[in-house]
C-alpha atoms as a PDB file:
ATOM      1  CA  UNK A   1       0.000   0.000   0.000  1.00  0.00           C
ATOM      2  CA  UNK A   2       1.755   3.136  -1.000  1.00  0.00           C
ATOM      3  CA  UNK A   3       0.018   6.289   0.428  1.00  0.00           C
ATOM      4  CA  UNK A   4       0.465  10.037  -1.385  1.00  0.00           C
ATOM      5  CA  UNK A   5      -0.530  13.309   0.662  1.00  0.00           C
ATOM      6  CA  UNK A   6      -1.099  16.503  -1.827  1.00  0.00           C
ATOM      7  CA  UNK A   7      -0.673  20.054   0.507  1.00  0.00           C
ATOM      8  CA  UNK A   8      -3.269  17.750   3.258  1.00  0.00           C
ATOM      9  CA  UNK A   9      -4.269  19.310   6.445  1.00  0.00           C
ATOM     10  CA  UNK A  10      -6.658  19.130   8.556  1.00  0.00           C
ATOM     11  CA  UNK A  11      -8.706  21.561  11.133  1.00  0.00           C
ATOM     12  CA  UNK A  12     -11.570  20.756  13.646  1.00  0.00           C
ATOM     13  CA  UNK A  13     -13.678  24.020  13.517  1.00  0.00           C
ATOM     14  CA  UNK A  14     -10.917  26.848  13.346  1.00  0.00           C
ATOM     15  CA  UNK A  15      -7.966  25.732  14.399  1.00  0.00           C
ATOM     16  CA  UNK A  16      -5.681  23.713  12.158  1.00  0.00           C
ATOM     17  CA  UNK A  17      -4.206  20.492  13.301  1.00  0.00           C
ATOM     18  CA  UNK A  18      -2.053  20.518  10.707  1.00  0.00           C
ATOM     19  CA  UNK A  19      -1.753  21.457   7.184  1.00  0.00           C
ATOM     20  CA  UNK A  20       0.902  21.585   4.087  1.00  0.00           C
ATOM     21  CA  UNK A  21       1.576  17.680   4.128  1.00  0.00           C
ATOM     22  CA  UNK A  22       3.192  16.678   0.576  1.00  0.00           C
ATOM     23  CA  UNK A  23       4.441  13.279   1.301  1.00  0.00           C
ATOM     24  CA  UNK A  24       4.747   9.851  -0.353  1.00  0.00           C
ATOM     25  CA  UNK A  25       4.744   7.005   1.791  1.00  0.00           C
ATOM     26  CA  UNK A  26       6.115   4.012  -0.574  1.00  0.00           C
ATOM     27  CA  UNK A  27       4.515   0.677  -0.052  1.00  0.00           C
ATOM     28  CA  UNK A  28       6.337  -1.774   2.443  1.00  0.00           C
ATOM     29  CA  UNK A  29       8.209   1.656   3.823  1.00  0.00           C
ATOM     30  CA  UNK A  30       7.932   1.592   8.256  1.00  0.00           C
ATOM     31  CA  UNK A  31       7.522   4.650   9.050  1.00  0.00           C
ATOM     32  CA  UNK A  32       7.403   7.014  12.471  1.00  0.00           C
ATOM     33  CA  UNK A  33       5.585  10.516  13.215  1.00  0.00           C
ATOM     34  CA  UNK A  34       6.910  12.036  16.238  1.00  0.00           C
ATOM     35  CA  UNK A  35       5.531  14.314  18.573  1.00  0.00           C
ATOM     36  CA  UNK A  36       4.482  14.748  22.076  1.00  0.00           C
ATOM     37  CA  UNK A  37       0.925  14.064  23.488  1.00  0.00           C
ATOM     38  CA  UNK A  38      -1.839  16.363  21.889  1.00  0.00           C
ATOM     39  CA  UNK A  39       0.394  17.244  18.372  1.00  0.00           C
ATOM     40  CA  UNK A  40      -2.084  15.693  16.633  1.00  0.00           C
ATOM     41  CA  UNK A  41      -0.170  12.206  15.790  1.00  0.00           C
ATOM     42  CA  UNK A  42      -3.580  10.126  16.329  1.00  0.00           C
ATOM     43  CA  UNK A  43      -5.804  12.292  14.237  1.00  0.00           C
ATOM     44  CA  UNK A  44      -2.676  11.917  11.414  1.00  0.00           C
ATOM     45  CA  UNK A  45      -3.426   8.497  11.928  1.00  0.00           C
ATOM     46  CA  UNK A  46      -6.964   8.330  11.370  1.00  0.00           C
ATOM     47  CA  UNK A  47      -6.088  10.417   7.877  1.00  0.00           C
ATOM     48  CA  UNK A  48      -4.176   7.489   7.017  1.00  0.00           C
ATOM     49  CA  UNK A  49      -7.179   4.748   7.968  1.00  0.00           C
ATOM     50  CA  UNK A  50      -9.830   7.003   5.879  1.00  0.00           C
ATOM     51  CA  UNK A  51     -11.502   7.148   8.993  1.00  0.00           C
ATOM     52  CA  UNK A  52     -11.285  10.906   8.900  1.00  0.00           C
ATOM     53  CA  UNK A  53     -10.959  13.096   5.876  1.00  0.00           C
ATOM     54  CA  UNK A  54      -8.492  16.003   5.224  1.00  0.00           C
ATOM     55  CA  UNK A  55      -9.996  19.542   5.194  1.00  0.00           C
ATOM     56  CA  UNK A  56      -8.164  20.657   2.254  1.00  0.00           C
ATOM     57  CA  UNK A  57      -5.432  18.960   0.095  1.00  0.00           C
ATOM     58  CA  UNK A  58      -5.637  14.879  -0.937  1.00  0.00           C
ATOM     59  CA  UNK A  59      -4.773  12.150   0.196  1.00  0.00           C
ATOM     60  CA  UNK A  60      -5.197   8.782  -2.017  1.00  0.00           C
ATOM     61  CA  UNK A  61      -4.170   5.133  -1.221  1.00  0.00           C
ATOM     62  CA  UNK A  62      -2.681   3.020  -3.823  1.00  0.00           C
ATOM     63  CA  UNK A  63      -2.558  -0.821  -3.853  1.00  0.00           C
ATOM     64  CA  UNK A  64      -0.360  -2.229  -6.769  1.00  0.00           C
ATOM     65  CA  UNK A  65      -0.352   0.963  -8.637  1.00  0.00           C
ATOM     66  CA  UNK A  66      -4.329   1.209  -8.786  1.00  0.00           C
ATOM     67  CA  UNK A  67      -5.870   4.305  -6.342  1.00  0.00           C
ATOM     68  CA  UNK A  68      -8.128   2.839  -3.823  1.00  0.00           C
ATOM     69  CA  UNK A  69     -11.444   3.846  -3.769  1.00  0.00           C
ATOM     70  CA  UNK A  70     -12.313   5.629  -0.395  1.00  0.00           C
ATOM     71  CA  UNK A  71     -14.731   3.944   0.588  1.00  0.00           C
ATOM     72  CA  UNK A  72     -12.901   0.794   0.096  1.00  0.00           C
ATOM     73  CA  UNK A  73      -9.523   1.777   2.137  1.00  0.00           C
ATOM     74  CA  UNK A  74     -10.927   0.240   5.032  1.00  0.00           C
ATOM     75  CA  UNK A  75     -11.084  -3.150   3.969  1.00  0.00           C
ATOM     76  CA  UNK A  76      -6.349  -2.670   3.668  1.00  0.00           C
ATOM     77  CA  UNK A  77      -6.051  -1.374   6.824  1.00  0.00           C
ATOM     78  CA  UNK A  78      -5.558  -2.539  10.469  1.00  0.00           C
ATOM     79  CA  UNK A  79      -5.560  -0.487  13.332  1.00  0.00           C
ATOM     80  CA  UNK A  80      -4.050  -0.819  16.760  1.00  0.00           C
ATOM     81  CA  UNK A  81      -4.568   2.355  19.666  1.00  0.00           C
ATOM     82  CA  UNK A  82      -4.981   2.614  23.172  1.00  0.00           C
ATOM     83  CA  UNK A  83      -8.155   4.211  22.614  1.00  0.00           C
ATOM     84  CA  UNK A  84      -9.994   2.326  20.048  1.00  0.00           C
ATOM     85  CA  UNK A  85     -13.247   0.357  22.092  1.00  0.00           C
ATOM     86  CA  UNK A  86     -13.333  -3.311  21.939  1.00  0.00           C
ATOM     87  CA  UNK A  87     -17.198  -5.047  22.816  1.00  0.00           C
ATOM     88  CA  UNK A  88     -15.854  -5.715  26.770  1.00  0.00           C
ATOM     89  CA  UNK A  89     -18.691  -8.298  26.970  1.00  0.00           C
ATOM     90  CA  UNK A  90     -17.538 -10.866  24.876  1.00  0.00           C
ATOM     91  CA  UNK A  91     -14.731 -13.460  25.796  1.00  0.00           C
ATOM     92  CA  UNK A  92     -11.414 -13.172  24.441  1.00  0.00           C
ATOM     93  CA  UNK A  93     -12.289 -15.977  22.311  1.00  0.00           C
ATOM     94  CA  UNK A  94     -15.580 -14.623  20.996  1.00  0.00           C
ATOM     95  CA  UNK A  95     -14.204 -11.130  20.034  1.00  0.00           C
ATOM     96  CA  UNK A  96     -11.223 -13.119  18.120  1.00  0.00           C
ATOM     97  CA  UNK A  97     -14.205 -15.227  16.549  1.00  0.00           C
ATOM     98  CA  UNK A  98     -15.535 -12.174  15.616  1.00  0.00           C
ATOM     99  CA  UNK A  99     -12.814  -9.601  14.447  1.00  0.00           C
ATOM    100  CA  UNK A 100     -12.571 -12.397  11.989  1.00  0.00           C
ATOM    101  CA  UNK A 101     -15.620 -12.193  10.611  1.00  0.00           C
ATOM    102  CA  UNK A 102     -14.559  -8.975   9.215  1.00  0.00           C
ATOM    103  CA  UNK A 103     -10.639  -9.146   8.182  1.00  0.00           C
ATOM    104  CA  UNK A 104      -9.237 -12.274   6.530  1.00  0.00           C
ATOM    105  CA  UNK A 105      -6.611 -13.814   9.092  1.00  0.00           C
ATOM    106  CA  UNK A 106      -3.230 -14.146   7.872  1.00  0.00           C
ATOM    107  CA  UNK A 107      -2.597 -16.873   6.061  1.00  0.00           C
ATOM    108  CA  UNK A 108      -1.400 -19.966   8.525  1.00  0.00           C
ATOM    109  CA  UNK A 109      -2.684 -19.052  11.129  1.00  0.00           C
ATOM    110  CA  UNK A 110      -6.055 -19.933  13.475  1.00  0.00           C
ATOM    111  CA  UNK A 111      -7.936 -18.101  15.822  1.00  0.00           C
ATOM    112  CA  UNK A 112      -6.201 -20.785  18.510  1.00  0.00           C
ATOM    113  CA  UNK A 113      -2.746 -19.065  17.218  1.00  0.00           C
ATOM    114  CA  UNK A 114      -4.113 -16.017  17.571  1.00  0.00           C
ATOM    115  CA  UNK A 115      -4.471 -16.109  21.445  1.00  0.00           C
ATOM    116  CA  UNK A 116      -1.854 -18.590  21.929  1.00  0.00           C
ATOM    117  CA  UNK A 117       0.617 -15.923  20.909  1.00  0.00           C
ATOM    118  CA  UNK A 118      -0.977 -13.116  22.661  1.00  0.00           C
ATOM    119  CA  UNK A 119      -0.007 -14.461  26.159  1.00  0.00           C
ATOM    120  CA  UNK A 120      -3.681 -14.417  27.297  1.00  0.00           C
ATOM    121  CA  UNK A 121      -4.468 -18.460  26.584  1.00  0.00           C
ATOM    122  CA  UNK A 122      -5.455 -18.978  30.368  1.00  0.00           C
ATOM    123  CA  UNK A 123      -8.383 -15.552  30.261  1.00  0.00           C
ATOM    124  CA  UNK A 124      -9.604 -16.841  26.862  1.00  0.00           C
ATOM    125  CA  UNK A 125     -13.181 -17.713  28.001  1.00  0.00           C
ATOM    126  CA  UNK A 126     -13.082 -14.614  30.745  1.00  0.00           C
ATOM    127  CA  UNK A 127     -14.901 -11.258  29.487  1.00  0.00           C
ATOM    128  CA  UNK A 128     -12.659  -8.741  28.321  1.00  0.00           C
ATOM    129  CA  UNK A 129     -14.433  -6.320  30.526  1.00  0.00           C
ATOM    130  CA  UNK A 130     -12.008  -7.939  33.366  1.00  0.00           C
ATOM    131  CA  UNK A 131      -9.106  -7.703  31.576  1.00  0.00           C
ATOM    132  CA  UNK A 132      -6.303  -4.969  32.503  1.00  0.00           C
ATOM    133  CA  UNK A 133      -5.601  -2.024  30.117  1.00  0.00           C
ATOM    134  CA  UNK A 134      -2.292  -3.749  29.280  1.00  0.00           C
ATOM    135  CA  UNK A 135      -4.100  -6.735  28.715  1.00  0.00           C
ATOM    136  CA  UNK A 136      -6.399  -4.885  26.714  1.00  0.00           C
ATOM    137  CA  UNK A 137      -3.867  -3.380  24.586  1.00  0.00           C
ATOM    138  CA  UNK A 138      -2.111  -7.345  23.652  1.00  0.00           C
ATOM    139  CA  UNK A 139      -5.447  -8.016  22.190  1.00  0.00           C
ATOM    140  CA  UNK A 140      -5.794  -4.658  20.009  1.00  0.00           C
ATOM    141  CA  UNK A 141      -2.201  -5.611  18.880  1.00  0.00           C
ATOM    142  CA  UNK A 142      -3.081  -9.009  18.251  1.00  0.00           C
ATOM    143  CA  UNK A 143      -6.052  -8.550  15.880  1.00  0.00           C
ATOM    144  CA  UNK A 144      -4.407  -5.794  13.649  1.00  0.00           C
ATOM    145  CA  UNK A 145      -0.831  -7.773  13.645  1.00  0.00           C
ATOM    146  CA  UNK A 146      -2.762 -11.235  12.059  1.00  0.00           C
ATOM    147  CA  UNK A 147      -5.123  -9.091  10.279  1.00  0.00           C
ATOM    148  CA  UNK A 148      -4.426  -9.623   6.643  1.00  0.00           C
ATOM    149  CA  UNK A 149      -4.048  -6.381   5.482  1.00  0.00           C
ATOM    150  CA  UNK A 150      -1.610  -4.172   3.157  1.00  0.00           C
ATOM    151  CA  UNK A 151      -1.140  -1.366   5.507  1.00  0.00           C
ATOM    152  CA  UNK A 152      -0.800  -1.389   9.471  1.00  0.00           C
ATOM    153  CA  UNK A 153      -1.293   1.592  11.706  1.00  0.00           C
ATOM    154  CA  UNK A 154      -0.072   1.714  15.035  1.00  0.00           C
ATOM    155  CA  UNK A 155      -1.234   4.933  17.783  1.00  0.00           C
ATOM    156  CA  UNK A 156       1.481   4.251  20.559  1.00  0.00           C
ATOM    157  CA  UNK A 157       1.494   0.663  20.991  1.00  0.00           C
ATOM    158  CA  UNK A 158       3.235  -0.041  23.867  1.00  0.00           C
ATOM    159  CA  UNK A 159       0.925   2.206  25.966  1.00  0.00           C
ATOM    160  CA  UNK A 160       0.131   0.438  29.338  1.00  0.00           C
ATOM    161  CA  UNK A 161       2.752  -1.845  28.735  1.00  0.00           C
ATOM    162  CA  UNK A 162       5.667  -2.838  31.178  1.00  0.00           C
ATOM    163  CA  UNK A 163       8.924  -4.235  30.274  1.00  0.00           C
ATOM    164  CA  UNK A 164       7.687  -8.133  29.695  1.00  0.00           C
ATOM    165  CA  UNK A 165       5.209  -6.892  27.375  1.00  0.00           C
ATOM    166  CA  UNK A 166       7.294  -4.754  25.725  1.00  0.00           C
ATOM    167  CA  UNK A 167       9.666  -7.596  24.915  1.00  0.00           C
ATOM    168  CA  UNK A 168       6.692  -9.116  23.645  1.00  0.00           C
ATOM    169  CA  UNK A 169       5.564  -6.377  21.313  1.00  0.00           C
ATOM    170  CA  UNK A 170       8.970  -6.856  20.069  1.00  0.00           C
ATOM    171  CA  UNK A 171       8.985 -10.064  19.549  1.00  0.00           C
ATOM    172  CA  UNK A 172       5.536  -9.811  17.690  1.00  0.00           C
ATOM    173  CA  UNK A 173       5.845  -6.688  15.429  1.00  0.00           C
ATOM    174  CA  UNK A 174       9.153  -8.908  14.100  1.00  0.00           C
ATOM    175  CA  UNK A 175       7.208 -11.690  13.473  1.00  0.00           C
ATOM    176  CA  UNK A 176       4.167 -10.211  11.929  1.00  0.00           C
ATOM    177  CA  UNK A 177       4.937  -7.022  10.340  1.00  0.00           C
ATOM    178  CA  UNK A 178       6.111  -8.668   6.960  1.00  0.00           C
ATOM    179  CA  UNK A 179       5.936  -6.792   3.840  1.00  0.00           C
ATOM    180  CA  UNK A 180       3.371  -4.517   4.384  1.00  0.00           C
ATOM    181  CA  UNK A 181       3.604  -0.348   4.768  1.00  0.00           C
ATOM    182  CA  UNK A 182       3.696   0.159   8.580  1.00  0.00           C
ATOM    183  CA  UNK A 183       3.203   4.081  10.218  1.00  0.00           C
ATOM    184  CA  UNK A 184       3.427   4.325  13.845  1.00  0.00           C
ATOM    185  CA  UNK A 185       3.021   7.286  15.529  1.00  0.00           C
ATOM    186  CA  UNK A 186       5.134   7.847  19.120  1.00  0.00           C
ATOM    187  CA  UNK A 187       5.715  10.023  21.691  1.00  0.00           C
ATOM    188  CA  UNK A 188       9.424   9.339  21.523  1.00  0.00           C
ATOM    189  CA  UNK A 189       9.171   5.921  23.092  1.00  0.00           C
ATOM    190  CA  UNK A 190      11.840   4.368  21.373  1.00  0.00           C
ATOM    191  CA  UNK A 191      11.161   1.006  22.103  1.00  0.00           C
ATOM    192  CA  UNK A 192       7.790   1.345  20.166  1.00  0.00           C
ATOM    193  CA  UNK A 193       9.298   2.110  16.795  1.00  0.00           C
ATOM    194  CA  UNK A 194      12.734  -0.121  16.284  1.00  0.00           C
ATOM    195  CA  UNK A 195      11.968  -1.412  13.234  1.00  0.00           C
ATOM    196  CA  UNK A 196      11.327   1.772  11.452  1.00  0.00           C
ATOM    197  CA  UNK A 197      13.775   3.686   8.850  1.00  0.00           C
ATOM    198  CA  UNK A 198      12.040   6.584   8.473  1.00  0.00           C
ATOM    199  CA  UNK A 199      11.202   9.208  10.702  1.00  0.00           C
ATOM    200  CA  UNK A 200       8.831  11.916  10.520  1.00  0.00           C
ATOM    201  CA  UNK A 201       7.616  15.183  13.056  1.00  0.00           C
ATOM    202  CA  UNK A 202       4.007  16.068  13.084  1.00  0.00           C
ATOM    203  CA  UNK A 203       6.125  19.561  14.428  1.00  0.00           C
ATOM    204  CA  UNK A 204       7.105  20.317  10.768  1.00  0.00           C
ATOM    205  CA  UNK A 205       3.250  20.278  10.005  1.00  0.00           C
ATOM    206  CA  UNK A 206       2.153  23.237  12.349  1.00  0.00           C
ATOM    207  CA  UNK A 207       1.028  26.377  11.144  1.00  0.00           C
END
């Protein structure tokens, strides 16, 4: 998934988030946007899901050459933030059942794999609605990681995490990330972005 930004910015009423973004994101490229809390990194990276639109300028996804339809950019992407809601009143193993009903699993692997390598095995018939925000985070990670899609977005990932489940992140994100375009977005936590080769400041897109 290669992703092109034409003079993109985006405001909520009058004040501009950002604005003046020309940037080509090649397909397979990991990339980084920096900034500290409230730069506007995670509204960036709902521009980049087509969850949100830009206020002036374009933005257009491209999968093998061919521009993606908007309404169709969902249907690449996978999404991973502290912040996104998961239904809290199913199991672990009925919300895995269930993501899955709506993004193909990557190839290989089962549902069973799916919570085997999240950690979480021994709370897979418990309600996530008793599960810890860390906890809660491994199985946002999870379902965008074995999602198979072209392009994976990632709003600080190792929020609520300590170091064991860092080392797991780590340990996942090599396993997982293959050749897809990957855009994380960090508050300098370098341990969240290793694997990157590009960095980028939401800063330089201020007014």
């Amino acid at each position: 998934m290669q992703i092109l930004l034409a003079n993109t910015g985006k405001k909520f009423v009058r004040e501009w988030i950002f604005r003046g973004i020309d940037l080509d994101i090649k397909s397979g490229e990991r990339v980084v946007v920096l900034g500290p809390n409230g730069s506007g990194k995670s509204t960036f990276l709902q521009l980049m899901s087509g969850y949100v639109l830009p206020s002036v300028g374009t933005i257009r996804w491209l999968s093998n050459g061919v521009v993606v339809p908007d309404d169709e950019v969902f249907r690449h992407v996978s999404l991973a933030a502290p912040y996104l809601e998961v239904p809290e009143e199913l199991s672990l193993n009925e919300l895995v059942q269930f993501h899955f009903r709506f993004k193909p699993l990557l190839a290989g692997l089962t549902t069973a794999d799916v919570i085997l390598r999240s950690g979480l095995e021994k709370h897979a018939d418990k309600p996530v609605r008793t599960f810890s925000s860390g906890m809660k985070q491994r199985v946002r990670l999870m379902l965008a990681f074995c999602s198979d899609t072209s392009l994976l977005l990632l709003d600080e990932p190792c929020s609520n995490f300590d170091r064991q489940a860092v080392d797991w992140y780590q340990a996942i994100a090599a396993q997982f990330l293959g050749n897809r375009t990957v855009v994380v977005c960090s508050n300098h936590q370098d341990q969240e972005y290793t694997f990157c080769h590009r960095q980028l400041n939401v800063g330089e897109w201020k007014v």
